[in-house]
N, C-alpha and C. Protein backbone atom coordinates (compact mmCIF):
# COMPACT_ATOMS: atom_id res chain seq x y z
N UNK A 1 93.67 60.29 -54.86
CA UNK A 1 92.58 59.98 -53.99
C UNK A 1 92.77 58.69 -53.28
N UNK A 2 93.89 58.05 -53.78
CA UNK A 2 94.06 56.74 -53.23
C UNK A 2 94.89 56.72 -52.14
N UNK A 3 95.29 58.08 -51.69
CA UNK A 3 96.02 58.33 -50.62
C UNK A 3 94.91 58.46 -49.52
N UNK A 4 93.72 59.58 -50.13
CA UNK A 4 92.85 59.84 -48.71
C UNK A 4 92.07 58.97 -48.37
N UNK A 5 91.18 57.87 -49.36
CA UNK A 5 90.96 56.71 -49.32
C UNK A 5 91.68 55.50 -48.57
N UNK A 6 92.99 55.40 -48.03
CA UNK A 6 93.73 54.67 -47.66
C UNK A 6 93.85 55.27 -46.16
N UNK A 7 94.19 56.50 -46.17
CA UNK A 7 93.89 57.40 -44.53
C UNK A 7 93.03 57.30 -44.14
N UNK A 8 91.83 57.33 -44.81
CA UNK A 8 90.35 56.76 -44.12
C UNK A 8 89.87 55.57 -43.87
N UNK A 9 90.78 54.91 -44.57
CA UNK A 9 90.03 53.25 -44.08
C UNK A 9 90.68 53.06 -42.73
N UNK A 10 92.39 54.06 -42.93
CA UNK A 10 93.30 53.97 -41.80
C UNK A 10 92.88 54.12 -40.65
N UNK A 11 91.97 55.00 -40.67
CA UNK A 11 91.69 55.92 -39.63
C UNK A 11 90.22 55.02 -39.70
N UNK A 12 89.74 54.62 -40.07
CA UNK A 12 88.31 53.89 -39.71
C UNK A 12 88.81 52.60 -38.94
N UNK A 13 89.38 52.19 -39.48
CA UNK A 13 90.15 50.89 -39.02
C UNK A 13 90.69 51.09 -37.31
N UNK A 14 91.43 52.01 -37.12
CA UNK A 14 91.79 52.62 -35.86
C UNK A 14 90.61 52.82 -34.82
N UNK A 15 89.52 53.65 -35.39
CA UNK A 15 88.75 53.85 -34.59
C UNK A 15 87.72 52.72 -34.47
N UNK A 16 87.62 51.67 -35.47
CA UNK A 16 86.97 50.65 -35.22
C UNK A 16 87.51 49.73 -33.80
N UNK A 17 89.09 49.58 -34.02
CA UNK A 17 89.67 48.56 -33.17
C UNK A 17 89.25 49.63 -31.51
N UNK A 18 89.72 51.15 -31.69
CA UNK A 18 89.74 51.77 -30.48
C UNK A 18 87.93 51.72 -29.79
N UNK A 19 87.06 51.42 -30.68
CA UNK A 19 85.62 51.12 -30.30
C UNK A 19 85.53 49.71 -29.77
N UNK A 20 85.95 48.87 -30.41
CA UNK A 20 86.12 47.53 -29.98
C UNK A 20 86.48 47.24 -28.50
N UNK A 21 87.83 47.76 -28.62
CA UNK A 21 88.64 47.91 -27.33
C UNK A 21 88.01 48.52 -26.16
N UNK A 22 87.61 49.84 -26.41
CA UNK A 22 86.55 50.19 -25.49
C UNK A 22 85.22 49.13 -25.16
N UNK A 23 84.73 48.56 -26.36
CA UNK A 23 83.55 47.61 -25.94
C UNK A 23 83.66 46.62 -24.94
N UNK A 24 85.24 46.14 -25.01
CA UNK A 24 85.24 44.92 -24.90
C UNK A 24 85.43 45.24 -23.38
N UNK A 25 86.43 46.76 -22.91
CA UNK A 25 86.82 47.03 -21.61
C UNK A 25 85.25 47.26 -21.55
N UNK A 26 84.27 48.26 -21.87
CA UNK A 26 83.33 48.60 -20.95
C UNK A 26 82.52 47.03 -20.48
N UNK A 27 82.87 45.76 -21.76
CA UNK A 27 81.67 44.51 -21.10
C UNK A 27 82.73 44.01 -20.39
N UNK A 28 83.94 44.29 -19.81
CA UNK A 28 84.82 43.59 -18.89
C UNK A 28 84.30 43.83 -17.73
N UNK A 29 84.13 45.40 -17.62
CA UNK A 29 83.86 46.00 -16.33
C UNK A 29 82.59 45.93 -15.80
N UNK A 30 81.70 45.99 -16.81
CA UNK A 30 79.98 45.33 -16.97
C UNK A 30 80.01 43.91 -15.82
N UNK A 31 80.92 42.84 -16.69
CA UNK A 31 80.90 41.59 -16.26
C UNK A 31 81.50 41.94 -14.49
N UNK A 32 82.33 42.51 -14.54
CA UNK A 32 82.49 42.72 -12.99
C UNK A 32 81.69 43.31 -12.13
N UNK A 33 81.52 44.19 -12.54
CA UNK A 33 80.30 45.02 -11.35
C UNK A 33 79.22 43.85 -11.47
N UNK A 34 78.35 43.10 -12.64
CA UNK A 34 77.41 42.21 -12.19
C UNK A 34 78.18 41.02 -11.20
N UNK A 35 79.47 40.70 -11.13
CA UNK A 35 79.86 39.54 -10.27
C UNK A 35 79.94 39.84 -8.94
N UNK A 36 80.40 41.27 -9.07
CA UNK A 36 80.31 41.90 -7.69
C UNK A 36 78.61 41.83 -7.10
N UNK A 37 78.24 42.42 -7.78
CA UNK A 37 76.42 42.35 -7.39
C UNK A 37 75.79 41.37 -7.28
N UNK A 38 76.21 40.09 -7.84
CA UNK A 38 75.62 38.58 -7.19
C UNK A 38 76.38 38.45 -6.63
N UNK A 39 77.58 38.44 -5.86
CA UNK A 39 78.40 38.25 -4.54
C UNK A 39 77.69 38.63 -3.70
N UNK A 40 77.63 40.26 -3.72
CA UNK A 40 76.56 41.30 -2.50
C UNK A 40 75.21 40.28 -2.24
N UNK A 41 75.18 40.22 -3.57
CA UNK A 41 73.22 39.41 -3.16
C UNK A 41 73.17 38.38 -2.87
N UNK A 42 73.97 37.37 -3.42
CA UNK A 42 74.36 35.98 -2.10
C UNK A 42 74.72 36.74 -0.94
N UNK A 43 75.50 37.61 -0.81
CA UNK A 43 75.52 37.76 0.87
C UNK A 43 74.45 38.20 1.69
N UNK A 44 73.56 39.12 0.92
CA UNK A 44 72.59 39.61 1.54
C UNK A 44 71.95 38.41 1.67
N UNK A 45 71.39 38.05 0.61
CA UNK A 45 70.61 36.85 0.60
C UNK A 45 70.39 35.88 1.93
N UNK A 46 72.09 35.77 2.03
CA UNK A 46 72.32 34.35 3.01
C UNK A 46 72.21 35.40 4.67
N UNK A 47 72.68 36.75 4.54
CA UNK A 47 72.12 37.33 5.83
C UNK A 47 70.96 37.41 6.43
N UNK A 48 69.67 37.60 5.51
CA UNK A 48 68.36 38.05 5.22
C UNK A 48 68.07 36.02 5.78
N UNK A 49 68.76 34.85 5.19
CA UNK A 49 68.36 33.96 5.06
C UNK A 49 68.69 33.57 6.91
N UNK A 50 69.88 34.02 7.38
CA UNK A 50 70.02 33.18 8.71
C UNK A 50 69.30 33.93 9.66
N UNK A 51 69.26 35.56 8.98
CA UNK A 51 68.36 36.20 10.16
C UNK A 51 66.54 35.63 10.37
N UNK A 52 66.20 35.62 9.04
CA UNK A 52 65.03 34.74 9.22
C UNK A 52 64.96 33.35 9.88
N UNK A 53 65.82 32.62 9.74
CA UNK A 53 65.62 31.41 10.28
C UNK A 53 66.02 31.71 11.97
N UNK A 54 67.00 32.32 12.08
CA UNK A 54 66.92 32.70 13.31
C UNK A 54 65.56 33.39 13.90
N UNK A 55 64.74 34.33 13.52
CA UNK A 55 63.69 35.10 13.77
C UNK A 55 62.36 33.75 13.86
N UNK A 56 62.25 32.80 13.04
CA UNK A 56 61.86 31.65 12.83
C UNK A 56 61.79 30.76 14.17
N UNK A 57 63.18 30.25 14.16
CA UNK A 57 63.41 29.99 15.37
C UNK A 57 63.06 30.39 16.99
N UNK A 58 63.47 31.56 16.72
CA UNK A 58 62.91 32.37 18.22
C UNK A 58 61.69 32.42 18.28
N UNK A 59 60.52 32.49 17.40
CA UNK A 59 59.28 32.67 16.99
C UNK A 59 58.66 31.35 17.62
N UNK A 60 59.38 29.86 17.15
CA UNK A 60 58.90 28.89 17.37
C UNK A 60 59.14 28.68 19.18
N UNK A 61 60.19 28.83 19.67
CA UNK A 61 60.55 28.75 20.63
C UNK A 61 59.25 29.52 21.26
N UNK A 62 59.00 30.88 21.13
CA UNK A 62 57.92 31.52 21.94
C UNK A 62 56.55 30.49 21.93
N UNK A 63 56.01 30.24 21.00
CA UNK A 63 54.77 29.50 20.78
C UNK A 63 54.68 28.39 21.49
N UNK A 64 56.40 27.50 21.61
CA UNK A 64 56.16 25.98 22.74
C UNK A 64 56.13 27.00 23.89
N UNK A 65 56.89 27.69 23.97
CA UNK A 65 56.65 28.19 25.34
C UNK A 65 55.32 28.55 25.78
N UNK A 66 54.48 29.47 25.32
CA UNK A 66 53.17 30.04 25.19
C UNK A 66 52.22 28.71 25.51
N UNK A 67 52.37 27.64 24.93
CA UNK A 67 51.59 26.61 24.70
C UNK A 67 51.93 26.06 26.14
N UNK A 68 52.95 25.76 25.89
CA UNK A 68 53.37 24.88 27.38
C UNK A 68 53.21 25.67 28.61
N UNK A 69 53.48 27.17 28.30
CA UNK A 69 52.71 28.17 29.68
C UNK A 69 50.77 27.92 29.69
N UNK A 70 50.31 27.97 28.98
CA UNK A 70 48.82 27.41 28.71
C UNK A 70 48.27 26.41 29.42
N UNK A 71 48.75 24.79 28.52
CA UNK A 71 48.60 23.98 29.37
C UNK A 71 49.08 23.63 30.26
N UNK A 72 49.90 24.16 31.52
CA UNK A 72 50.79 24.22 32.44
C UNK A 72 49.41 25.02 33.36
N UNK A 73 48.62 26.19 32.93
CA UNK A 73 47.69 26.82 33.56
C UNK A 73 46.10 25.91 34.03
N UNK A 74 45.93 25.77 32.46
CA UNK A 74 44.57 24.71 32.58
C UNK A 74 44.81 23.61 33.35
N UNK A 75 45.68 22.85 33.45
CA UNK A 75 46.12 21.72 33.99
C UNK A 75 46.10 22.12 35.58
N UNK A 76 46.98 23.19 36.35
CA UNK A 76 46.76 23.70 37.56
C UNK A 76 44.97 24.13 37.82
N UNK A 77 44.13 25.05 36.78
CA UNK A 77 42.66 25.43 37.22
C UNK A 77 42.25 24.40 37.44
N UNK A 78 42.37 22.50 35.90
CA UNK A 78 41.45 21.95 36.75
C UNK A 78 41.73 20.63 37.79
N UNK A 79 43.33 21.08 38.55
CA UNK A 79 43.67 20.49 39.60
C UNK A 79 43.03 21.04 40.61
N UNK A 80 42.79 22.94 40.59
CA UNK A 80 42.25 23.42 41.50
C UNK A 80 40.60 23.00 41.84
N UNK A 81 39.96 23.09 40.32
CA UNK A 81 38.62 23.14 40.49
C UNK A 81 38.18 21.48 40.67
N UNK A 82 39.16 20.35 40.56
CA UNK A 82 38.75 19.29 41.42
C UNK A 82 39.27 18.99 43.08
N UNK A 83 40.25 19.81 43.35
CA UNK A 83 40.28 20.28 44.62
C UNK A 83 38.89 20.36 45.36
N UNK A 84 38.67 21.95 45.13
CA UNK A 84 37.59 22.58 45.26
C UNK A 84 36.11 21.57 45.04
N UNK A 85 36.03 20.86 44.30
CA UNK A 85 34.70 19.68 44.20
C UNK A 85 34.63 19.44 45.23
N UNK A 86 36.38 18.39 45.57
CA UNK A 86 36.38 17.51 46.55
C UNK A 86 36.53 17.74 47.84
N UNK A 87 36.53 19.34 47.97
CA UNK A 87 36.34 20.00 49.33
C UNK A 87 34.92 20.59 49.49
N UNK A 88 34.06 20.93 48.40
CA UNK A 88 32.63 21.08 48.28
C UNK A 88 31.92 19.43 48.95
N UNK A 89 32.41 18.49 48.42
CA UNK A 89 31.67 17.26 48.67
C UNK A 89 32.06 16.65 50.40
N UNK A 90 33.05 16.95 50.56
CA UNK A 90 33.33 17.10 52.20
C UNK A 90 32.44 17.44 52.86
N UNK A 91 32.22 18.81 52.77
CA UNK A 91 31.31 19.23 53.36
C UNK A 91 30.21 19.12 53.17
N UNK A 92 29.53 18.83 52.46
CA UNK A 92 28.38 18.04 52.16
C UNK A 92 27.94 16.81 52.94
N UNK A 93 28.93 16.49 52.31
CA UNK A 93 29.06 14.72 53.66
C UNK A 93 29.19 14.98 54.85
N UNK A 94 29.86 15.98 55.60
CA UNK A 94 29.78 15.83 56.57
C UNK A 94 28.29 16.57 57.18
N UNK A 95 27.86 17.56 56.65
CA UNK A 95 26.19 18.42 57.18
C UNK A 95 25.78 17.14 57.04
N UNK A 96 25.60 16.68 55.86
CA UNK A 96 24.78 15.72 55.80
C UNK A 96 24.40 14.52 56.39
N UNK A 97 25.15 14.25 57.68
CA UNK A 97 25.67 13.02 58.27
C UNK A 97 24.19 12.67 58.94
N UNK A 98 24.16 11.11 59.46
CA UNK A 98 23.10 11.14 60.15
C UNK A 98 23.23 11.97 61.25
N UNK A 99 22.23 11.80 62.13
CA UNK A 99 21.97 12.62 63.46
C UNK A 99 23.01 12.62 64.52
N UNK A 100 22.76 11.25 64.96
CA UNK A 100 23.90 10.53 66.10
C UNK A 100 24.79 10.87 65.49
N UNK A 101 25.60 10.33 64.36
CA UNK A 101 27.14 10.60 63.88
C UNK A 101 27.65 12.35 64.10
N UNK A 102 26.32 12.99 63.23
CA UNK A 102 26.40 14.67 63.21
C UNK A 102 26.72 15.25 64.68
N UNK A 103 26.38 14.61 65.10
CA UNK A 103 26.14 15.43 66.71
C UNK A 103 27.11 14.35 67.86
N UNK A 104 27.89 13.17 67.29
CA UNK A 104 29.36 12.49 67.86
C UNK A 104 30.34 13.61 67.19
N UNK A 105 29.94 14.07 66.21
CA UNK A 105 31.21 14.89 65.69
C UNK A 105 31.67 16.33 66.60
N UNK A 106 30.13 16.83 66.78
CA UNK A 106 30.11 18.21 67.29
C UNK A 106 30.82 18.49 68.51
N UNK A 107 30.56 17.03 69.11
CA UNK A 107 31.05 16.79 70.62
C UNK A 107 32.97 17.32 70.32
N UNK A 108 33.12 16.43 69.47
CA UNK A 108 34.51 16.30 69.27
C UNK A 108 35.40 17.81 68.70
N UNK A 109 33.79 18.39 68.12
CA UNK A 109 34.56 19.93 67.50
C UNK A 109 34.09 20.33 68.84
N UNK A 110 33.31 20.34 69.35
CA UNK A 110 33.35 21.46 70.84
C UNK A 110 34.56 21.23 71.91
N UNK A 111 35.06 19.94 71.91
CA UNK A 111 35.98 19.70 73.37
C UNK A 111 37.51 20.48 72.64
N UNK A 112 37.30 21.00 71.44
CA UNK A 112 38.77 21.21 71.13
C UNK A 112 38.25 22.90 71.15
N UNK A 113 36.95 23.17 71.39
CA UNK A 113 36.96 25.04 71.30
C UNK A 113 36.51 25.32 72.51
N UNK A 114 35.47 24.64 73.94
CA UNK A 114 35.29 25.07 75.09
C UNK A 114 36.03 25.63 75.71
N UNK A 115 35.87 26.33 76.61
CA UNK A 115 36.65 27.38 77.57
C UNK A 115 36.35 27.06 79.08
N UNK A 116 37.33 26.99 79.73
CA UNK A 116 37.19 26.73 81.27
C UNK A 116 36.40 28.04 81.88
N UNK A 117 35.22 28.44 81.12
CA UNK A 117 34.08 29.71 81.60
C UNK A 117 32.96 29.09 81.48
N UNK A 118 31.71 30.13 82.14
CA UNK A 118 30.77 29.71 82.04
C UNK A 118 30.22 30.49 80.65
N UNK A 119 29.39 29.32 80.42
CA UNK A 119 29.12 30.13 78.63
C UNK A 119 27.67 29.57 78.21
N UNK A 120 27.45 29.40 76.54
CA UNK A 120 26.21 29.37 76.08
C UNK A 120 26.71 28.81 75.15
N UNK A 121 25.72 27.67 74.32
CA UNK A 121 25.79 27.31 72.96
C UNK A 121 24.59 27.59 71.86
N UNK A 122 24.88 28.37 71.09
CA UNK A 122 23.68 28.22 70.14
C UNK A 122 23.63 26.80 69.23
N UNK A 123 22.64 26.60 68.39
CA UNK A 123 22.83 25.62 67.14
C UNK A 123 21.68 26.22 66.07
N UNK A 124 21.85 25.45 64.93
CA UNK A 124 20.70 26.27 64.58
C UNK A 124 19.18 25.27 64.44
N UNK A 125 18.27 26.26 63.93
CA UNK A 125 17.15 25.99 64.17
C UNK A 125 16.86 24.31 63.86
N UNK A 126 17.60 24.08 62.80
CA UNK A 126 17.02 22.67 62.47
C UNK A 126 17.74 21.46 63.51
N UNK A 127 18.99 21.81 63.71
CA UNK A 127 19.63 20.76 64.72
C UNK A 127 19.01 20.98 66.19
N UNK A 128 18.46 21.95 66.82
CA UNK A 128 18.01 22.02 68.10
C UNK A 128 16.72 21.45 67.94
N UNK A 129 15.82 21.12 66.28
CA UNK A 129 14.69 20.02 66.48
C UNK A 129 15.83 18.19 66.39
N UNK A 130 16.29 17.90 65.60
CA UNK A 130 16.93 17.03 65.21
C UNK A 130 17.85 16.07 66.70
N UNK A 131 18.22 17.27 67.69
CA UNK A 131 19.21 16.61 69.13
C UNK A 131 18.94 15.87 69.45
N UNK A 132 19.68 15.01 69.83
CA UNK A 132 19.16 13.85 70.98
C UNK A 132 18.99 14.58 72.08
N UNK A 133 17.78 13.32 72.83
CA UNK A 133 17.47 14.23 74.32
C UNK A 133 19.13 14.19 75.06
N UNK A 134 19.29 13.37 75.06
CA UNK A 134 20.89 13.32 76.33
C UNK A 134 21.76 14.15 75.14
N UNK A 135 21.82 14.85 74.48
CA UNK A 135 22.60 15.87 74.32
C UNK A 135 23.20 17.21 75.32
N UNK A 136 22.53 17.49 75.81
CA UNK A 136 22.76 18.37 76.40
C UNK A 136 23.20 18.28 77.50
N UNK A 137 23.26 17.03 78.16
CA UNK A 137 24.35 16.54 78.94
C UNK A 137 25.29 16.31 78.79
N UNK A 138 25.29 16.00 77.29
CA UNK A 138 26.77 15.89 76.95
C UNK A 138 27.64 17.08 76.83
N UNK A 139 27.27 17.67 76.61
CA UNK A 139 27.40 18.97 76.08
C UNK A 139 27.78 19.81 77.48
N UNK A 140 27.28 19.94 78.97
CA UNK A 140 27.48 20.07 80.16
C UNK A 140 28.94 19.09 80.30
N UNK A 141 28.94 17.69 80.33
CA UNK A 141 30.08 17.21 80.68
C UNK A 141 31.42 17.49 79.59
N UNK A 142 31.39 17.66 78.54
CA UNK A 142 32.45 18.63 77.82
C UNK A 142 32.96 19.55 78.60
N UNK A 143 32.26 20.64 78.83
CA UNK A 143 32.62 21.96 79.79
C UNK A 143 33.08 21.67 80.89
N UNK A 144 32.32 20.94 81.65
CA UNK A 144 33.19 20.48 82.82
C UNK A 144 34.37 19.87 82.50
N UNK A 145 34.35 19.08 81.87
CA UNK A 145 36.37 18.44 82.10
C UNK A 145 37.07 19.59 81.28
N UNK A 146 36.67 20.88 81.09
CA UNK A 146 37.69 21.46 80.72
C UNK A 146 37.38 22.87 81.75
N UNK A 147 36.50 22.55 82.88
CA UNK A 147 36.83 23.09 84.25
C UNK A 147 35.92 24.43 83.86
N UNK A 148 34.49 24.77 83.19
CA UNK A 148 33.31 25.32 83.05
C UNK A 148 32.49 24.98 82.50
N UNK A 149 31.39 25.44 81.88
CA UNK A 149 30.27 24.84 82.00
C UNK A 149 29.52 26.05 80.62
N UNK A 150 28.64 24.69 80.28
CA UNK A 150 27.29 25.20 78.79
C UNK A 150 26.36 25.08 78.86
N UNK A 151 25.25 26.35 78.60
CA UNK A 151 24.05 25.87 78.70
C UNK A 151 23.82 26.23 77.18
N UNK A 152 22.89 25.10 76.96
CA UNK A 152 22.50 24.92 75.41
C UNK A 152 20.77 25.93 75.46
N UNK A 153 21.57 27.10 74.40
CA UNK A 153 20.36 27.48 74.46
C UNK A 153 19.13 27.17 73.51
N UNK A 154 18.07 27.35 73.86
CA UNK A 154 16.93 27.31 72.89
C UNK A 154 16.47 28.21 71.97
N UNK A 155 17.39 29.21 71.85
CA UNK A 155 17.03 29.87 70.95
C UNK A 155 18.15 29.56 69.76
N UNK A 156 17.33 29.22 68.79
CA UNK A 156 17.62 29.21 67.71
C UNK A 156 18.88 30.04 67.09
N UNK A 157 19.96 29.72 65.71
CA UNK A 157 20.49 30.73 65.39
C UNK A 157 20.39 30.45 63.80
N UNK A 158 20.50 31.38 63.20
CA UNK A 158 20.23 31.23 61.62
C UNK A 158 21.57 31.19 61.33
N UNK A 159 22.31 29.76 61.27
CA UNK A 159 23.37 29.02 60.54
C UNK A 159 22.95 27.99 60.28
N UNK A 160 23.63 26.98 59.35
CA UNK A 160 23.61 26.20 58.30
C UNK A 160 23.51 24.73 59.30
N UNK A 161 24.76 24.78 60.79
CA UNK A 161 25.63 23.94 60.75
C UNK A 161 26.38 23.90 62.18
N UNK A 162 26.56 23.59 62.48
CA UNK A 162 28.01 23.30 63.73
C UNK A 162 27.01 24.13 64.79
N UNK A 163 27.97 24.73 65.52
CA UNK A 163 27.27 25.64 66.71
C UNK A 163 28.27 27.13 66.80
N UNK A 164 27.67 28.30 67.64
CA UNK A 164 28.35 29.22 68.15
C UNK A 164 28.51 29.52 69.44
N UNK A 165 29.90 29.61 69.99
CA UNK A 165 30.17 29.45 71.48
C UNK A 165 29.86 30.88 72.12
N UNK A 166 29.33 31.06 72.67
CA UNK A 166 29.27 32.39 73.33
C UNK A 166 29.87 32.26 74.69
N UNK A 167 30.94 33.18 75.09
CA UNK A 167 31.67 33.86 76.47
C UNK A 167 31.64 34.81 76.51
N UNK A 168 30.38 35.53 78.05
CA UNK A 168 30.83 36.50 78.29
C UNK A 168 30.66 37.89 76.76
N UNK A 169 29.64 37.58 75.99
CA UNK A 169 29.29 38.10 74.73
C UNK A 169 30.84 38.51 73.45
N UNK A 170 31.51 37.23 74.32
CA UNK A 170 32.37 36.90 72.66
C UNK A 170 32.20 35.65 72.40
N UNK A 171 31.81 35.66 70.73
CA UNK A 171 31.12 34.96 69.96
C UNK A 171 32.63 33.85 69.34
N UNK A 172 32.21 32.78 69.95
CA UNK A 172 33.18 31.82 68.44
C UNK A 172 32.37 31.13 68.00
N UNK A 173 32.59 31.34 66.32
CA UNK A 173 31.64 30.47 65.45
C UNK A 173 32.43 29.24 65.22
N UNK A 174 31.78 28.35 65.45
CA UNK A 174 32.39 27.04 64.98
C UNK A 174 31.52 26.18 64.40
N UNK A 175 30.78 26.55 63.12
CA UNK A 175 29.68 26.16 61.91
C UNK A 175 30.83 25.80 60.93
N UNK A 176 30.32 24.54 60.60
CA UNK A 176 31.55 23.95 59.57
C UNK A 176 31.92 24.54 58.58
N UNK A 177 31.11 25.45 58.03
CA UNK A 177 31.58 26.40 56.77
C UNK A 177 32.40 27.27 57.39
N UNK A 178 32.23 27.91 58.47
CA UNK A 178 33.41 28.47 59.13
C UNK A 178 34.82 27.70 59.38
N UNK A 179 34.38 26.46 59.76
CA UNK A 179 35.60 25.32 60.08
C UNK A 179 36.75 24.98 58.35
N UNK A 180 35.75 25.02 57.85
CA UNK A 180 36.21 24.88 56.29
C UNK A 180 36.78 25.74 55.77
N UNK A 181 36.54 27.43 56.00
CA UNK A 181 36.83 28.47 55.45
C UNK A 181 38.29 28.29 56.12
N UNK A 182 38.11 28.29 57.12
CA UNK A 182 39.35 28.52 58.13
C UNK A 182 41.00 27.72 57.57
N UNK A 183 40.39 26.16 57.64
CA UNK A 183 41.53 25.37 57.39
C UNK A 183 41.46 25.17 55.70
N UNK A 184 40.61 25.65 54.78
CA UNK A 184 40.64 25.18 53.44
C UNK A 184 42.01 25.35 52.71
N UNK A 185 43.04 26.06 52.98
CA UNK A 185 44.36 26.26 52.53
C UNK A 185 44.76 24.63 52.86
N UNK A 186 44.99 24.05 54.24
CA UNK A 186 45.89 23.21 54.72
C UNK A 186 45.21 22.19 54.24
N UNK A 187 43.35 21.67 53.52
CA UNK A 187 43.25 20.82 53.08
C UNK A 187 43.25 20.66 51.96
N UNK A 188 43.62 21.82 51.30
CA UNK A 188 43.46 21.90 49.97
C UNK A 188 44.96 21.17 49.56
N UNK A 189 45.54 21.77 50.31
CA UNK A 189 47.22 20.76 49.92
C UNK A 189 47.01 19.65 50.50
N UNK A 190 46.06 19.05 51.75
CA UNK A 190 46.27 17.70 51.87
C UNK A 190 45.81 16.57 50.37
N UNK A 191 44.67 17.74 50.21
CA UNK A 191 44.05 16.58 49.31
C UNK A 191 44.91 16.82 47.82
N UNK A 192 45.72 17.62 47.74
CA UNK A 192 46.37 17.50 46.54
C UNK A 192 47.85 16.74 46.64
N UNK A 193 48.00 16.73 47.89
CA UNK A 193 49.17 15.66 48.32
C UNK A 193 48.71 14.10 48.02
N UNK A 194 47.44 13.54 48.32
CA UNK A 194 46.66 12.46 47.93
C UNK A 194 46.22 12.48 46.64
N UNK A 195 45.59 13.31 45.89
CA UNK A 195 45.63 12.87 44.65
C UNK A 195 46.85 13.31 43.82
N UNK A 196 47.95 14.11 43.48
CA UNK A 196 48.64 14.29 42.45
C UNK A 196 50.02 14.13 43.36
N UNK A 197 50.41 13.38 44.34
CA UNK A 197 52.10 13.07 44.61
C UNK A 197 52.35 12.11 43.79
């Protein structure tokens, strides 16, 4: 029995070392596939890591932009809407002028719109109480040096302001809100040439 006893330890012994051997290959290969798999996952990792910071990046970039497109906007509305004040208060000042001054001006807007015809001026109701008497001479010698002639009529017109030229039943309005509407582009850049150059 000390023979089969001796074959069996033989043979235990064998298959112990051939278990071993296997253990030791399967935690070899264990240990590799996990080194391989934290390699992969540092790489992913650091891919996942530059694509975010890149995505980060571009993200931030949009927002100065966004911001700086923003206040780049507000900054233009309230260049516009003090524009716009200071072309509201123009005109103000100028309706508002005294009498004499209001009506030295008109002279000066009529000699640049009269017509070498015979014609008509309206005004409106409140400036035809407000005229000086020698207005309307003046208003005759305008027309003449530009070789026709105005009669200022008495009838009233429901505008604000300035006067309307009538020739021959074509109408030019030349009421300062008209005068304003007209050129408000070219003063709107003057006066933004004066305040923001």
């Amino acid at each position: 029995m000390a023979g089969i006893d001796k074959m069996k330890k033989q043979i235990l012994e064998e298959a112990k070392a051939a278990a071993e051997a296997k253990v030791e290959e399967a935690t070899a290969k264990a240990e590799e596939i996990i080194d391989q798999a934290k390699e992969e996952a540092a790489r992913t990792c650091e891919s996942i890591s530059r694509k975010s910071e890149a995505e980060v990046a571009n993200y931030r970039e949009r927002v100065v932009s966004s911001t700086d497109l923003q206040r780049r906007t507000k900054v233009l509305a309230a260049k516009q809407e003090l524009i716009s004040e200071i072309l509201d208060k123009s005109y103000e000042s100028l309706a508002g002028m005294e009498a004499d001054k209001y009506f030295d001006m008109m002279l000066k807007l009529l000699d640049r719109y009269v017509l070498p015809q015979d014609g008509e001026i309206y005004f409106s109701f409140a400036d035809l109480k407000r005229m000086p008497k020698s207005y309307e001479a003046d208003v005759k010698k305008a027309a003449q040096k530009r070789g026709g002639s105005l009669k200022v009529s008495e009838e009233g017109r429901n505008i604000e302001n300035g006067f309307v030229l009538a020739y021959g039943g074509i109408e030019e309005n030349c009421t300062l809100r008209a005068m304003f509407d007209e050129k408000r582009e070219a003063l709107s850049d003057k006066v933004r040439e004066l305040l923001f150059a």
